[in-house]
Protein backbone atom coordinates (compact mmCIF):
# COMPACT_ATOMS: atom_id res chain seq x y z
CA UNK A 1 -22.29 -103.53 198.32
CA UNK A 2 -19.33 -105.07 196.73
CA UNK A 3 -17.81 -106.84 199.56
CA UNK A 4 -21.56 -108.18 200.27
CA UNK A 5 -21.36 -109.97 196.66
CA UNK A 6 -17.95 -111.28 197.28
CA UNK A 7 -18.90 -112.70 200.54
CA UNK A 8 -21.78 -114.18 198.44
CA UNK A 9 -19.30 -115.16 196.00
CA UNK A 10 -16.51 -116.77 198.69
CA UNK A 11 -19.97 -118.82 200.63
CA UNK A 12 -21.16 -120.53 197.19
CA UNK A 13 -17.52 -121.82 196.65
CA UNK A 14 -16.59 -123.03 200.14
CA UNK A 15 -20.09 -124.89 200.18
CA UNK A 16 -18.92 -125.95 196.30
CA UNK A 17 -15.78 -127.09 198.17
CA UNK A 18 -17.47 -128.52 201.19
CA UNK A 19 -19.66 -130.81 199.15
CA UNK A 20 -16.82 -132.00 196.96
CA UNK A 21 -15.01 -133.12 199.92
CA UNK A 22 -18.02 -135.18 201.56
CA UNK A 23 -19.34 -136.72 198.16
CA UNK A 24 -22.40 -137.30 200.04
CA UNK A 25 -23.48 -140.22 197.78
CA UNK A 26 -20.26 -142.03 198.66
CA UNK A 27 -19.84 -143.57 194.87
CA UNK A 28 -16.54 -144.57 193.53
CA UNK A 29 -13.86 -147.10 194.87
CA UNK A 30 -12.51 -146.66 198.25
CA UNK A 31 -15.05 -143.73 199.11
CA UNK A 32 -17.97 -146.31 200.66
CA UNK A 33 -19.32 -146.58 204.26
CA UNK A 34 -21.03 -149.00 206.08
CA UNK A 35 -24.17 -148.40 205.11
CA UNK A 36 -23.48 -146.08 201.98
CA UNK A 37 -21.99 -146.52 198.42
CA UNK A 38 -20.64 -149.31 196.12
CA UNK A 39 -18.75 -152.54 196.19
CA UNK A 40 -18.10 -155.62 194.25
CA UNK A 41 -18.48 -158.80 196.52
CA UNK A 42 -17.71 -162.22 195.65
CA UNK A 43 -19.96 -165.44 196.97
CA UNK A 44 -19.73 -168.85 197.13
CA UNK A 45 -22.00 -170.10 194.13
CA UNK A 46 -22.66 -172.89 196.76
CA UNK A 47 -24.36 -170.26 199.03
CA UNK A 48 -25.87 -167.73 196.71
CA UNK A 49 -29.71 -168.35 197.13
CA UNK A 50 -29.46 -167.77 200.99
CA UNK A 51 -26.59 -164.39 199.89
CA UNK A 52 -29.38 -162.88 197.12
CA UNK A 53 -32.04 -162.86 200.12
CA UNK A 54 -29.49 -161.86 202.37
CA UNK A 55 -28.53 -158.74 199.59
CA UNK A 56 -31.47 -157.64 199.22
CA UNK A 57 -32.90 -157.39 202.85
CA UNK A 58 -29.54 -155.25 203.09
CA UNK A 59 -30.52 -152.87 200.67
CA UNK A 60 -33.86 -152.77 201.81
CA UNK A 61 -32.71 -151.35 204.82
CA UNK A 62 -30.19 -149.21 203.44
CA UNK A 63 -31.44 -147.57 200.24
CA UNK A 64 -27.81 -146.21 199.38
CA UNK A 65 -25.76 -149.37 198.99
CA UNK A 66 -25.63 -150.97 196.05
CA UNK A 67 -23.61 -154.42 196.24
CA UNK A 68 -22.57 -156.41 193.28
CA UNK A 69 -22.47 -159.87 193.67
CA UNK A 70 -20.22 -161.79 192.14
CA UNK A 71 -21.15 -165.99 192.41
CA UNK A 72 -17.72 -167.59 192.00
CA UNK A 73 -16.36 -171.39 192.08
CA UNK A 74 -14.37 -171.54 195.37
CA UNK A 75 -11.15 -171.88 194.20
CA UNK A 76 -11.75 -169.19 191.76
CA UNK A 77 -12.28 -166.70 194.63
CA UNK A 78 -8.98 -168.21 196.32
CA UNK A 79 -7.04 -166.97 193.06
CA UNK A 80 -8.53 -163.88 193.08
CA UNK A 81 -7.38 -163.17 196.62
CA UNK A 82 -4.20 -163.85 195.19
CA UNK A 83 -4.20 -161.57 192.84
CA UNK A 84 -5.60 -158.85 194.39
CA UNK A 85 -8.83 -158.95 193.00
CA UNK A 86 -10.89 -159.20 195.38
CA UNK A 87 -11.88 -156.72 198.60
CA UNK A 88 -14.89 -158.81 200.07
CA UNK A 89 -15.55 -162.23 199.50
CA UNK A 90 -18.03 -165.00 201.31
CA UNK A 91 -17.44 -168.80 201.33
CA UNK A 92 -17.12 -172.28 202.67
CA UNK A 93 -13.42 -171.93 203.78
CA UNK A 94 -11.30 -171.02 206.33
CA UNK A 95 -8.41 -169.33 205.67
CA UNK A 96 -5.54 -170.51 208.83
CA UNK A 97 -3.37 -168.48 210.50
CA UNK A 98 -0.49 -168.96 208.73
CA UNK A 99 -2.21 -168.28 205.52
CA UNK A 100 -3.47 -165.14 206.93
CA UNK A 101 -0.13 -163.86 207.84
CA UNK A 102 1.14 -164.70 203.75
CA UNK A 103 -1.79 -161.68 203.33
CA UNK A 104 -1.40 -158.91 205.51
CA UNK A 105 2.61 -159.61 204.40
CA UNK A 106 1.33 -158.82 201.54
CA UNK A 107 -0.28 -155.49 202.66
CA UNK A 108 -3.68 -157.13 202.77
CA UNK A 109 -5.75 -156.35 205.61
CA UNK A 110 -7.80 -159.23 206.64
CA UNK A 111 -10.63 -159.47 208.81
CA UNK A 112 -13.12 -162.67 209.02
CA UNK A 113 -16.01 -163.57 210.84
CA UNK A 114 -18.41 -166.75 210.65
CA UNK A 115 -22.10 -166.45 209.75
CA UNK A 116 -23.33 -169.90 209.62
CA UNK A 117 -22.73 -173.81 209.17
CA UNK A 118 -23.33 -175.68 205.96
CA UNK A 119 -23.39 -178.99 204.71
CA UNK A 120 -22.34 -180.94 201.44
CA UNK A 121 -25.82 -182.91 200.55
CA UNK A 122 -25.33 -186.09 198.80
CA UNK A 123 -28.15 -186.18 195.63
CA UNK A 124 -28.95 -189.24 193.92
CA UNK A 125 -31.72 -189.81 191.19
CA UNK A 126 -35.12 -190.65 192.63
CA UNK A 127 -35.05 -194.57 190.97
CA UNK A 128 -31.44 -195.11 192.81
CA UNK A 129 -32.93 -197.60 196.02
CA UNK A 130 -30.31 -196.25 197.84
CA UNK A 131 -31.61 -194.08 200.84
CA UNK A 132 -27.66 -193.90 203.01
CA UNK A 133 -24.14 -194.15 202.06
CA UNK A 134 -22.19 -195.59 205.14
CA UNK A 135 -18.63 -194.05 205.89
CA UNK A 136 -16.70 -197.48 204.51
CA UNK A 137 -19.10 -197.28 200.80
CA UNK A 138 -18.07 -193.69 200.69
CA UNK A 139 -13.64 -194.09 201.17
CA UNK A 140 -14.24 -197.27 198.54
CA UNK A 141 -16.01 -195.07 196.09
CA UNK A 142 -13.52 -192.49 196.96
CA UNK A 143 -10.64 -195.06 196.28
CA UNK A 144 -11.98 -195.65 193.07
CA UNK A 145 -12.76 -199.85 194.71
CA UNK A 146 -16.22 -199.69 194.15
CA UNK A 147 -17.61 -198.65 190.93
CA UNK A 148 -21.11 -199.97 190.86
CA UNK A 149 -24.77 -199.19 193.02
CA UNK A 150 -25.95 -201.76 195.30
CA UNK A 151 -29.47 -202.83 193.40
CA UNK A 152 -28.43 -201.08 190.91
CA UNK A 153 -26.14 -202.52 187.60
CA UNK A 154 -24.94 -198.64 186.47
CA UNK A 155 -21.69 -197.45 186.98
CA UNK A 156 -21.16 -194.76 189.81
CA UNK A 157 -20.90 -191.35 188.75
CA UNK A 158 -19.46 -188.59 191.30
CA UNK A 159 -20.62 -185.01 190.06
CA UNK A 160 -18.97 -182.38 191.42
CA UNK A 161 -19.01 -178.50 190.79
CA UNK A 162 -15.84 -177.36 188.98
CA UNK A 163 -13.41 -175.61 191.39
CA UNK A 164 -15.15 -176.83 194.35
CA UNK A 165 -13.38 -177.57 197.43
CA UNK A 166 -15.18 -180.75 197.89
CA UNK A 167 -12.39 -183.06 196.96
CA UNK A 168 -10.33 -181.44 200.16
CA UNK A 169 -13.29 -181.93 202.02
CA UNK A 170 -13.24 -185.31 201.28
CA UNK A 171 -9.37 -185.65 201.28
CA UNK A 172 -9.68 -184.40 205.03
CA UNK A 173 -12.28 -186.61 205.78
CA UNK A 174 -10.43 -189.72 205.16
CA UNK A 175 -7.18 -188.87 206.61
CA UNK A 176 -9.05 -187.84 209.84
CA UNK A 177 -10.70 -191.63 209.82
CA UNK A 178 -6.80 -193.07 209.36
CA UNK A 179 -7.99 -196.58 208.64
CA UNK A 180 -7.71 -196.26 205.34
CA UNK A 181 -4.63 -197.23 203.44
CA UNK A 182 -4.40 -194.20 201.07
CA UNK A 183 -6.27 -190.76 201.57
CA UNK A 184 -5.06 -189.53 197.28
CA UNK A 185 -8.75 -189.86 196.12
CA UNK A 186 -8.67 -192.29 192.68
CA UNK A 187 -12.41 -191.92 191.62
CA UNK A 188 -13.17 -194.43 188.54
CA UNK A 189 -15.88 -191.65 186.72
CA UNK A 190 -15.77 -187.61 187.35
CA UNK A 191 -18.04 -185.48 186.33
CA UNK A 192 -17.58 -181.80 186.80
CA UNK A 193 -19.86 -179.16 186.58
CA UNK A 194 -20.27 -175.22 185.70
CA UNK A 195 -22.85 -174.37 188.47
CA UNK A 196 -25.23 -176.16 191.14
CA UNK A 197 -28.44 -176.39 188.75
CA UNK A 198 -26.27 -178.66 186.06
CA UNK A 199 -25.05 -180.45 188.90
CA UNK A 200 -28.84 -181.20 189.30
CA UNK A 201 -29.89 -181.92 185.93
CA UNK A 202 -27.13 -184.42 185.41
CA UNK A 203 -28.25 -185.93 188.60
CA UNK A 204 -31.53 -186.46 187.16
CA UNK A 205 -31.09 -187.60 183.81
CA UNK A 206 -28.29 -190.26 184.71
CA UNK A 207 -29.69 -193.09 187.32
CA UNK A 208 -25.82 -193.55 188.53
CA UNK A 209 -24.93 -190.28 189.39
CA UNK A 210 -24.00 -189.29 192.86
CA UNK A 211 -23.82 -185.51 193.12
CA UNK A 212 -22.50 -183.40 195.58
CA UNK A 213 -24.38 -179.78 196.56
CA UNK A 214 -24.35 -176.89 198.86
CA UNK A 215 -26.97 -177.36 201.45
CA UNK A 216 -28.56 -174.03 200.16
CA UNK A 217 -30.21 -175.32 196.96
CA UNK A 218 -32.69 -178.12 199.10
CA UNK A 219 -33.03 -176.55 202.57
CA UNK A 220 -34.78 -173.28 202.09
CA UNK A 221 -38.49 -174.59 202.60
CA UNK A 222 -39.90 -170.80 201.76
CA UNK A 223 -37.56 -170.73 198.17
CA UNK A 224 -39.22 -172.42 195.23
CA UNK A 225 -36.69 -173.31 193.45
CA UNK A 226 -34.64 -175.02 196.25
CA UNK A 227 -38.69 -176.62 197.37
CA UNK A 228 -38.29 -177.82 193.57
CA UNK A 229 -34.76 -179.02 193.28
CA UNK A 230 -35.35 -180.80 196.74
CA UNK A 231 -38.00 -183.35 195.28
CA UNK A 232 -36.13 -183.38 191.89
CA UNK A 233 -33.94 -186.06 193.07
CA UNK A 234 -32.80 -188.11 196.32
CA UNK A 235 -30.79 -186.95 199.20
CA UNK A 236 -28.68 -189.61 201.52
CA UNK A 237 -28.11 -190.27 204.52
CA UNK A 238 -24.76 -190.34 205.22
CA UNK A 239 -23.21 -192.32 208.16
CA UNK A 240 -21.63 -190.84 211.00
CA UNK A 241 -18.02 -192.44 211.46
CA UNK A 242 -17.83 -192.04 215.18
CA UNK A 243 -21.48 -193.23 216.40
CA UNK A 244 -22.15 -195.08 213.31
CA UNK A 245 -25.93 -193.30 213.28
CA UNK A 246 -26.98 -192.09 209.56
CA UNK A 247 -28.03 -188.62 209.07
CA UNK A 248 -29.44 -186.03 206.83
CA UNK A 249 -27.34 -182.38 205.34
CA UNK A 250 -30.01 -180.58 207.33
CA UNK A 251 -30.23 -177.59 209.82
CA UNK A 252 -30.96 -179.97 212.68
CA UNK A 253 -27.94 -182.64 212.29
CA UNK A 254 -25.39 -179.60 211.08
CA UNK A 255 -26.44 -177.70 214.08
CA UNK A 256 -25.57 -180.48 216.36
CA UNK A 257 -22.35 -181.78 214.72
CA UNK A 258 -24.45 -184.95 213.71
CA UNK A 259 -23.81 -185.15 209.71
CA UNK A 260 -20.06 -186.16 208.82
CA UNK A 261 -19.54 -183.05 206.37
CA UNK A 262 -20.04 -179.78 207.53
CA UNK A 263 -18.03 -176.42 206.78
CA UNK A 264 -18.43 -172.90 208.02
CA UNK A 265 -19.66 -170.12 205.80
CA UNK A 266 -16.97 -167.20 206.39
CA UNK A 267 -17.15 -163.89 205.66
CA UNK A 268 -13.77 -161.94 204.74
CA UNK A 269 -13.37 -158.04 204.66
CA UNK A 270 -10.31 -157.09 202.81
CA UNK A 271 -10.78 -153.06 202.54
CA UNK A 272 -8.48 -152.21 205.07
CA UNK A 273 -11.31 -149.56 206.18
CA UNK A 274 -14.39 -149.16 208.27
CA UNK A 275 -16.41 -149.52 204.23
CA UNK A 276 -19.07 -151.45 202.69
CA UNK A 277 -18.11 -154.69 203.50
CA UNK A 278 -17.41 -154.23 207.35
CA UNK A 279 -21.26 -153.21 207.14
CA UNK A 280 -23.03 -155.90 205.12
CA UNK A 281 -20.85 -158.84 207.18
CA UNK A 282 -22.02 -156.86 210.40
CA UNK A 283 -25.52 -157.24 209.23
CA UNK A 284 -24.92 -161.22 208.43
CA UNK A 285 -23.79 -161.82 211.44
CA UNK A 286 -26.29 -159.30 213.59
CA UNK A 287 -29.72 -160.79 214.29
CA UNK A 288 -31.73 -159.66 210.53
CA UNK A 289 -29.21 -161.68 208.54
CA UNK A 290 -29.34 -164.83 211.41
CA UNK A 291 -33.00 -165.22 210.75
CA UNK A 292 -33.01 -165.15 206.88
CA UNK A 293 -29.90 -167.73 207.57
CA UNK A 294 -32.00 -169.41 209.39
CA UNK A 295 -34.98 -169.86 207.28
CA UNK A 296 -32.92 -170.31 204.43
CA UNK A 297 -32.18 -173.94 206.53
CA UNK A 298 -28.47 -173.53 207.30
CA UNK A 299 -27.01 -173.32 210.90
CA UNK A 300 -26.98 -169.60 212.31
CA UNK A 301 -23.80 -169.14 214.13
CA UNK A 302 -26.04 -166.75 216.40
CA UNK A 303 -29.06 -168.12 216.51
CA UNK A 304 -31.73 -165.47 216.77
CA UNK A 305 -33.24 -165.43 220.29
CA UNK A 306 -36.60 -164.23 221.85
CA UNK A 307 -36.87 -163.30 225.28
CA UNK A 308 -40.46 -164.31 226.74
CA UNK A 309 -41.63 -162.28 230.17
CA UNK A 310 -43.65 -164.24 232.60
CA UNK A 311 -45.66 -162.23 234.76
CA UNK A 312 -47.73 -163.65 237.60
């Protein structure tokens, strides 16, 4: 009888043990899954419309994961990779190889994958009668040489989100071109911004504003808020340096290399470990997450496919 009850006794705390060991709910830092646990995840503020619906379809699927997004400024997710403070992130940069070997150096693991292809809109306000910005208006607003609208007697305003990597962008652009004398960008009137939606609303108050946006807040035709911010204001045309045709930030001319200013939206895993992040970047990039990219109007890296049987 008494070794019966410390059998009993030696089963309840090896299963006590056992159960300790698993922590079947996967909670805590470094003890997440794929498709189980907890994680902290920075994304491009630029992006984070399409990443919410992308979030919660994820969860959907996988009750157990709870993801914490973080919307950051760009370069404010570039210093905290520096520092160590981040172990997922998602944005509009590409980090090169040489960069990438400064990390792992560093005893960061890196791994990266691209999702989809973005655009920088151009947004004007809706009594501005200009409908396209050619490549040559552009580098002299750039250059800070012309500070005035055509039809219009207001200065030029460039509005930009704060920590943005638009000015590279920009920066790249014109030394690509190499016709112009100086690519050091000497814009006459800056405006810089907290977050897309004031980028907007300063757009639309001030008749000489030119803003620039992520093409997530006017694509998404299904959102109501990008539907809304879309008609709030104007979007150019911008010219295309190389066939000199004007196009639109949209799915269509990003897709096809058309529009001048497109960037890849990456997606960096910096756990070290088969966790969280590997998961939700699998599922981006897998084809649930390339149809919500898709109808959220950016350019699926993958786009999603149906195969159609023809039987005679």
């Amino acid at each position: 009888m008494r070794k019966g009850k410390l059998f009993v006794v030696s089963i309840f705390f090896v299963s006590v043990f056992v159960s300790a060991c698993l922590d079947l709910e996967h909670k805590g830092q470094g003890n997440d899954i794929p498709t189980k646990g907890e994680l902290s995840i920075a994304f491009d503020v630029n992006d984070s419309l399409m990443f919410v619906q992308l979030i919660d379809r994820f969860q959907e699927l996988y009750p157990q994961t709870h993801i914490a997004p973080l919307f950051m400024q760009p370069y404010q997710i570039l210093a905290a990779v520096r520092d160590k403070k981040l172990h997922a992130m998602f944005f509009n940069y590409q980090y090169d190889t040489q960069t990438i070997k400064e990390l792992e150096s560093r005893n960061i693991k890196v791994r990266f994958h691209a999702l989809a292809e973005t655009s920088t809109a151009f947004i004007v306000h809706k009594r501005n009668p200009n409908n396209r910005l050619s490549s040559d208006t552009l580098s002299r607003i750039l250059l800070g040489e012309q500070i005035g609208w055509k039809g219009l007697s207001i200065p030029i305003e460039c509005v930009f989100l704060k920590n943005d990597l638009a000015f590279n962008n920009f920066t790249d652009w014109m030394r690509k071109q190499g016709k112009y004398g100086s690519t050091v960008l000497r814009i006459k009137r800056v405006i810089q911004c907290d977050n897309p939606l004031a980028i907007f609303a300063y757009v639309q108050s001030h008749p000489g504003a030119l803003g620039f946006v992520g093409l997530n807040w006017i694509a998404d035709r299904g959102d109501t808020l990008a539907k809304h911010l879309r008609h709030s204001v104007k979007v150019l045309a911008v010219e295309n340096d190389k066939t000199h045709e004007f196009h639109l930030p949209y799915q269509s001319q990003v897709c096809a290399k058309q529009y001048p200013f497109v960037s890849p939206v990456m997606g960096y895993d910096l756990q070290g470990y088969n966790g969280l992040a590997a998961g939700f970047l699998s599922f981006c990039c897998d084809q649930g997450g390339q149809i919500i990219v898709k109808k959220c109007g950016l350019s699926p890296i993958s786009p999603p496919a149906r195969t159609i049987r023809l039987e005679n």
